[in-house]
Protein backbone atom coordinates (compact mmCIF):
# COMPACT_ATOMS: atom_id res chain seq x y z
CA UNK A 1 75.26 106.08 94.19
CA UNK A 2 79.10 105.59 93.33
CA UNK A 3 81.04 104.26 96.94
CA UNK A 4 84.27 106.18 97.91
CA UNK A 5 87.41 105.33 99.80
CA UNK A 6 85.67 108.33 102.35
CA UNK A 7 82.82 105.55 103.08
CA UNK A 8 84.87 102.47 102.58
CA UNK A 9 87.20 104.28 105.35
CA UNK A 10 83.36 105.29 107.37
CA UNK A 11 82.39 101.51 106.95
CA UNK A 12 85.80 100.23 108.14
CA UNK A 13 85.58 102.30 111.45
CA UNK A 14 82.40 101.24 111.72
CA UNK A 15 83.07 97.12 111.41
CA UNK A 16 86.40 96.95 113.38
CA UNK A 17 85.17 99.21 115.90
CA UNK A 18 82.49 97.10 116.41
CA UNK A 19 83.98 94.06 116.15
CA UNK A 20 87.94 93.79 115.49
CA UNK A 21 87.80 90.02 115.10
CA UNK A 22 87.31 87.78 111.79
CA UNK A 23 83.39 88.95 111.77
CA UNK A 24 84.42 92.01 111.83
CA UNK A 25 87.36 91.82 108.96
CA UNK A 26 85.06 89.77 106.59
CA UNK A 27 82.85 93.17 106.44
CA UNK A 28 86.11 95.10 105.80
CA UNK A 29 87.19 92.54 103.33
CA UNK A 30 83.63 92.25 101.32
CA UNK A 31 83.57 96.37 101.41
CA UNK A 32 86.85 96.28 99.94
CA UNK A 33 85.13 94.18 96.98
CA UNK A 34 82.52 96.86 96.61
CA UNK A 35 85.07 99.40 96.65
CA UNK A 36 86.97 97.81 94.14
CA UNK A 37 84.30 97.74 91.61
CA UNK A 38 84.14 101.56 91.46
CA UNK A 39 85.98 102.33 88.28
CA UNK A 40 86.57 105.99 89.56
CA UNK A 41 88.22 104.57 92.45
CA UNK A 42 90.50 102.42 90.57
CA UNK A 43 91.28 105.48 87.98
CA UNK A 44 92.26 107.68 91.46
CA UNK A 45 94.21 105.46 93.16
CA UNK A 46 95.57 102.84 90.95
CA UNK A 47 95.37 104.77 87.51
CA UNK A 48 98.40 104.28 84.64
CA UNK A 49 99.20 108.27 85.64
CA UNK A 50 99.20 107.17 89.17
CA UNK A 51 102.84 106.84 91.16
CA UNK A 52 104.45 103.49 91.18
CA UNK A 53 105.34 101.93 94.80
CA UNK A 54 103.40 101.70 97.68
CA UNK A 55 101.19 104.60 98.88
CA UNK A 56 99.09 105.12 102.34
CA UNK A 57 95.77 105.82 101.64
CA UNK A 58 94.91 105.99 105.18
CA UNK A 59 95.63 104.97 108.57
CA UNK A 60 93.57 104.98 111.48
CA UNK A 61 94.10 106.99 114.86
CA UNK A 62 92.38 105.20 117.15
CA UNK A 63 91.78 101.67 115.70
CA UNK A 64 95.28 101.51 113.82
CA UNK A 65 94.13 99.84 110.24
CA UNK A 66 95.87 101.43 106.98
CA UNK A 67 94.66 101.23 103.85
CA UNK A 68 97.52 100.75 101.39
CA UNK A 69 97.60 101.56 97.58
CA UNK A 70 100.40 99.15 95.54
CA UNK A 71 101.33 100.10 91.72
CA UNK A 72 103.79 98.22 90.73
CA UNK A 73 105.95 98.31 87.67
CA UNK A 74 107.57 94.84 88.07
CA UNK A 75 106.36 91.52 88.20
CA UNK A 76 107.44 89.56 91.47
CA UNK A 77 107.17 86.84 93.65
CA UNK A 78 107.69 86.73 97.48
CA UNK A 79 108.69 84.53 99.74
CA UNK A 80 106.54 82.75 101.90
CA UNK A 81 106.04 85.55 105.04
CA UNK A 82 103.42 86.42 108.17
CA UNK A 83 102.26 90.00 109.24
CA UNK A 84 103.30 88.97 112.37
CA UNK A 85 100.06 89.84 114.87
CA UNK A 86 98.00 91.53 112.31
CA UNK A 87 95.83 90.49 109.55
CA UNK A 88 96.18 91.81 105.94
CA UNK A 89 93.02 91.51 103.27
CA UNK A 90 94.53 92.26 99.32
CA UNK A 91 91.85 93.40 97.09
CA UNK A 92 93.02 93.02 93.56
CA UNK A 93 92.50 96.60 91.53
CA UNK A 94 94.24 95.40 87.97
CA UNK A 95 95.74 92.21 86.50
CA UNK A 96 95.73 89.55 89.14
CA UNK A 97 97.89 87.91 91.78
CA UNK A 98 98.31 84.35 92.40
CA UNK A 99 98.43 83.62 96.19
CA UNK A 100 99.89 80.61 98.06
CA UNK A 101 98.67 79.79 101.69
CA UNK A 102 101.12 78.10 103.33
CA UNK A 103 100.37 75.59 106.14
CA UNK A 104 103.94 75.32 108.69
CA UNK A 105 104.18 71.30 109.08
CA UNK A 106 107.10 71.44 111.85
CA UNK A 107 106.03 72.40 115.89
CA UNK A 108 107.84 75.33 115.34
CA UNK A 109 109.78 74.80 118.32
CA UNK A 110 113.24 76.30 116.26
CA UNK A 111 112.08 80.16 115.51
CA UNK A 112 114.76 79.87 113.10
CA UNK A 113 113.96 77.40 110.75
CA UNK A 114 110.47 76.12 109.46
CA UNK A 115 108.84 73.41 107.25
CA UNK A 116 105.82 74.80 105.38
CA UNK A 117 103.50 72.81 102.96
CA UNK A 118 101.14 74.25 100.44
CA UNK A 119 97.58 74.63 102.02
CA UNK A 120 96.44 76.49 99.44
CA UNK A 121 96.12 78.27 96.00
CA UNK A 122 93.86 80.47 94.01
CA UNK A 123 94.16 83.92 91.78
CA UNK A 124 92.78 86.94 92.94
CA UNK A 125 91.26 88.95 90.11
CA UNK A 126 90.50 92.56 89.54
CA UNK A 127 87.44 93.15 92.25
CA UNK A 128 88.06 89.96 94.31
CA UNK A 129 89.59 90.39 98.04
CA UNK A 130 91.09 87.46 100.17
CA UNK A 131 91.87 87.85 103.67
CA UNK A 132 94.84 86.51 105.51
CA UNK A 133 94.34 86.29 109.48
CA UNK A 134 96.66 87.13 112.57
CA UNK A 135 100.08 85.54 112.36
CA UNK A 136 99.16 83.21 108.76
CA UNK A 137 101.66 82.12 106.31
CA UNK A 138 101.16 83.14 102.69
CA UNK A 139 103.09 84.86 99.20
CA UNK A 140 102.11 86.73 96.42
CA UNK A 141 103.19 86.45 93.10
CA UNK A 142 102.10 88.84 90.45
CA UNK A 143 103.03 90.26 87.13
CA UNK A 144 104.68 93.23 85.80
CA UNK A 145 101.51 96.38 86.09
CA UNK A 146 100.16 94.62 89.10
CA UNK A 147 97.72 96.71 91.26
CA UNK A 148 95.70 96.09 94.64
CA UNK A 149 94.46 97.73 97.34
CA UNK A 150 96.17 95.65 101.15
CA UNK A 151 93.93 96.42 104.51
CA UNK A 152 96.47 95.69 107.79
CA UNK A 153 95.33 96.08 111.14
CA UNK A 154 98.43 97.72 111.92
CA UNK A 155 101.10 99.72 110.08
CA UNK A 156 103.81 96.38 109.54
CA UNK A 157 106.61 98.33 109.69
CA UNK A 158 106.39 98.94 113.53
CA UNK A 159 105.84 94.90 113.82
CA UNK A 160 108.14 91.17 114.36
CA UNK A 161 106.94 89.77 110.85
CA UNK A 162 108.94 86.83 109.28
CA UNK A 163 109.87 85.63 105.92
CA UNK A 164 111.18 82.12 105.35
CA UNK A 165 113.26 81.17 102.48
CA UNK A 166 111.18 77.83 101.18
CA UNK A 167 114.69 75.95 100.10
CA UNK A 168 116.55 75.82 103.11
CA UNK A 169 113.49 76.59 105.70
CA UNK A 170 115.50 79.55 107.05
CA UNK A 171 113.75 82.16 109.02
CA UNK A 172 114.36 86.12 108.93
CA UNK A 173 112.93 88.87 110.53
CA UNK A 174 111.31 90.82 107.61
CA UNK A 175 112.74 94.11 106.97
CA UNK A 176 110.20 97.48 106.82
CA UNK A 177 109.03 98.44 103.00
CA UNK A 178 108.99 102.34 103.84
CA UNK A 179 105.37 102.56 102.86
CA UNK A 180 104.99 105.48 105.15
């Protein structure tokens, strides 16, 4: 029996309703694997003839989660950000993206500047899903045709998130990417 973004969404509910804590995500996060290895599911949402951007699957009523489609046309690399108070999980749908973890090395003490250090690296590849908890430091960097499926316990445009510019350690308030 195939599994659905109607389920993954039913198993989701289900989890974070139960538990909306890192238990609780790591079900989301291994569902999301499942989910990705539906080839119908990747042909619907994250097809060639699909729309290029970023596209809201879903988002929750009562719990708040969304479940984000990106198709990108361009290859790119973003600075090292947070989602502020929420936790994001990337599932990777086509090609790959190479994500950083970033460890902040200073006390943090100046909200606008920061010292990070690599904590660590690894690829996602089509069907794998990492997960990226409350407030953590990370960037993506993928190429050009790029696809993957990003759980947030919130919709991060109503969020503070921050983005630091690694050569000078600068801190900015990241701006909203209109995904809804």
């Amino acid at each position: 029996m195939s599994y659905g973004l109607d389920q993954f969404i039913a198993d989701c509910r289900e989890s974070l309703g139960r538990d909306p804590g890192p238990d609780g995500r790591e079900r989301v996060r291994t569902n999301l694997e499942r989910l990705l290895a539906e080839p119908n599911f990747i042909q619907t949402y994250c097809g060639d003839d699909q729309p290029r951007g970023i596209k809201v699957l879903y988002e929750d009523p009562a719990l708040g989660f969304q479940v984000l489609a990106y198709n990108n046309d361009k290859a790119r690399v973003s600075p090292p950000h947070d989602h502020g108070e929420s936790w994001a999980i990337y599932g990777q749908a086509t090609q790959y993206t190479d994500m950083t973890e970033w460890l902040r090395e200073d006390d943090g003490a100046d909200p606008s500047h920061a010292k990070l250090a690599v904590k660590s690296k690894y690829r996602l590849m089509p069907g794998q899903a990492g997960i990226y908890q409350d407030g953590a430091i990370h960037s993506i960097d993928y190429p050009a045709q790029a696809r993957f499926v990003r759980i947030t316990g919130t919709n991060l445009d109503k969020i503070h998130r921050i983005r630091i510019d690694l050569p000078s350690g600068e801190v900015h308030q990241m701006t909203p990417q209109q995904a809804t």
